[in-house]
C-alpha atoms as a PDB file:
ATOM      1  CA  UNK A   1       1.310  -1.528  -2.369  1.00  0.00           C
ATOM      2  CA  UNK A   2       0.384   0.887   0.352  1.00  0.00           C
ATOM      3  CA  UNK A   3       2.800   3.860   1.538  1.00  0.00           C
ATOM      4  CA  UNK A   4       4.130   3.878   4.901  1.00  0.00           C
ATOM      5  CA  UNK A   5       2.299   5.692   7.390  1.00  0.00           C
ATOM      6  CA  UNK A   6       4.908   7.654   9.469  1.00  0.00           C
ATOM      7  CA  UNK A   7       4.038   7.469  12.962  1.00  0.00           C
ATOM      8  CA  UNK A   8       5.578   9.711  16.379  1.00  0.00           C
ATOM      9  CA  UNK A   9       5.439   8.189  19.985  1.00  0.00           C
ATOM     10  CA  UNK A  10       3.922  10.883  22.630  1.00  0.00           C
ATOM     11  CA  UNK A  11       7.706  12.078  22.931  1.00  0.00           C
ATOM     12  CA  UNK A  12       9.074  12.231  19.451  1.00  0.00           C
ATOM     13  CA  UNK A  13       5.677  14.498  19.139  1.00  0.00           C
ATOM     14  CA  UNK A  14       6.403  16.566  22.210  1.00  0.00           C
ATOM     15  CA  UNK A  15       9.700  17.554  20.804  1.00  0.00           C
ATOM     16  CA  UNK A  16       8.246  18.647  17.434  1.00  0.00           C
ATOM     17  CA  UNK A  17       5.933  20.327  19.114  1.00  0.00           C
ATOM     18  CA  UNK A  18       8.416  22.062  21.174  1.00  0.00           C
ATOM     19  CA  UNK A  19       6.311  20.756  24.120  1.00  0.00           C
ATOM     20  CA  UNK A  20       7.511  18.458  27.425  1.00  0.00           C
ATOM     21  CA  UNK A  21       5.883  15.264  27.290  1.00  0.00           C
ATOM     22  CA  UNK A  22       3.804  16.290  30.645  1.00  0.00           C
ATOM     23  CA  UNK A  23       2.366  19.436  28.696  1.00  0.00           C
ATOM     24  CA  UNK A  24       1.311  16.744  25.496  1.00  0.00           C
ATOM     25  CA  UNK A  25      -0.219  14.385  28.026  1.00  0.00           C
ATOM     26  CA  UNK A  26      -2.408  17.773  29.468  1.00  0.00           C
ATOM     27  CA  UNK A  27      -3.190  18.828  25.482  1.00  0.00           C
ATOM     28  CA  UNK A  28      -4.647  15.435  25.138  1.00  0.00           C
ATOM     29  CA  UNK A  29      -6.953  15.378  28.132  1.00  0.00           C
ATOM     30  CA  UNK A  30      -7.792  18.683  27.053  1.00  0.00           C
ATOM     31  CA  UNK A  31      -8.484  17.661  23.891  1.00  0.00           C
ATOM     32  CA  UNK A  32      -6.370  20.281  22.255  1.00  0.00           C
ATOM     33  CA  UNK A  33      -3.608  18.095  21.254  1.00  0.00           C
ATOM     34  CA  UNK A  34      -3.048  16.521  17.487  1.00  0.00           C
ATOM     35  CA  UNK A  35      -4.856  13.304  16.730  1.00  0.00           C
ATOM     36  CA  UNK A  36      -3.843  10.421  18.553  1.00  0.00           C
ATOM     37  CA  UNK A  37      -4.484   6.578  18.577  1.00  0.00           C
ATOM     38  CA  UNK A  38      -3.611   3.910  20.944  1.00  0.00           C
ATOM     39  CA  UNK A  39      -1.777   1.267  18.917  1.00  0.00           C
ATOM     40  CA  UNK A  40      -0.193  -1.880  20.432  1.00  0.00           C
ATOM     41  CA  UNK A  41      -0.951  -0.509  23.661  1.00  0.00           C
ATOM     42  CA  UNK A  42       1.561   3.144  23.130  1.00  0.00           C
ATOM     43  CA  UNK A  43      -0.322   6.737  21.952  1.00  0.00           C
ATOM     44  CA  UNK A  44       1.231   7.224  18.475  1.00  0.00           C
ATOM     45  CA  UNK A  45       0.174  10.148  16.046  1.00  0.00           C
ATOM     46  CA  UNK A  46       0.529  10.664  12.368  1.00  0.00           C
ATOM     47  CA  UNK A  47       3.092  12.938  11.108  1.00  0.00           C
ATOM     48  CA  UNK A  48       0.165  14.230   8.659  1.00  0.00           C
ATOM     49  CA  UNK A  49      -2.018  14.654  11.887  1.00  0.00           C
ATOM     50  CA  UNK A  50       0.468  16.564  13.807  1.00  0.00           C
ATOM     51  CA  UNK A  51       1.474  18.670  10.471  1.00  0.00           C
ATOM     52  CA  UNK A  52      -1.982  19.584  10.011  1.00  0.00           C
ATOM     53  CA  UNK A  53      -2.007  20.592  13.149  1.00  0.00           C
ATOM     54  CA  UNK A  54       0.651  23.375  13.532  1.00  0.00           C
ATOM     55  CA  UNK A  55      -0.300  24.629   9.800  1.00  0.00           C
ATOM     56  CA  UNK A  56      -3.402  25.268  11.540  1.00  0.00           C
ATOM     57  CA  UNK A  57      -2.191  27.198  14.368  1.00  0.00           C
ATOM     58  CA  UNK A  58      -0.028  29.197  12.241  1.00  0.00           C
ATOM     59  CA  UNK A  59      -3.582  29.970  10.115  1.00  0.00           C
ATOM     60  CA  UNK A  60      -5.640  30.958  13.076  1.00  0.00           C
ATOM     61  CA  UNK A  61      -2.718  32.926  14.403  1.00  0.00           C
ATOM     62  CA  UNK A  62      -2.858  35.039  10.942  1.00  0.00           C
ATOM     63  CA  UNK A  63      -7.019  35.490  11.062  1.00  0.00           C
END
């Protein structure tokens, strides 16, 4: 049996992010945003995708 794959909408992410959803929207045009994927027609992201991604701010921000 597979695990669940925990998944955010665009604002659940925003919030963890500490972002407004407007500012998400901009990080993924810019491309700067956590990985994203269009599923049943709504953006969703991984929790391990947008995990990854503030671990890696936090390493960058130490180098």
């Amino acid at each position: 049996m597979e695990s669940a794959i925990a998944l955010y909408t665009l604002s659940e992410t925003a919030k963890r992010l500490r972002k407004s959803d407007a500012q998400l929207r901009w990080m993924i045009h810019q491309g700067t945003a956590p990985k994203s994927a269009l599923i049943g027609g709504r953006r969703m992201f991984r929790e391990s995708d947008v995990v990854d991604f503030i671990n890696k701010a936090f390493a960058e921000d130490v180098a």
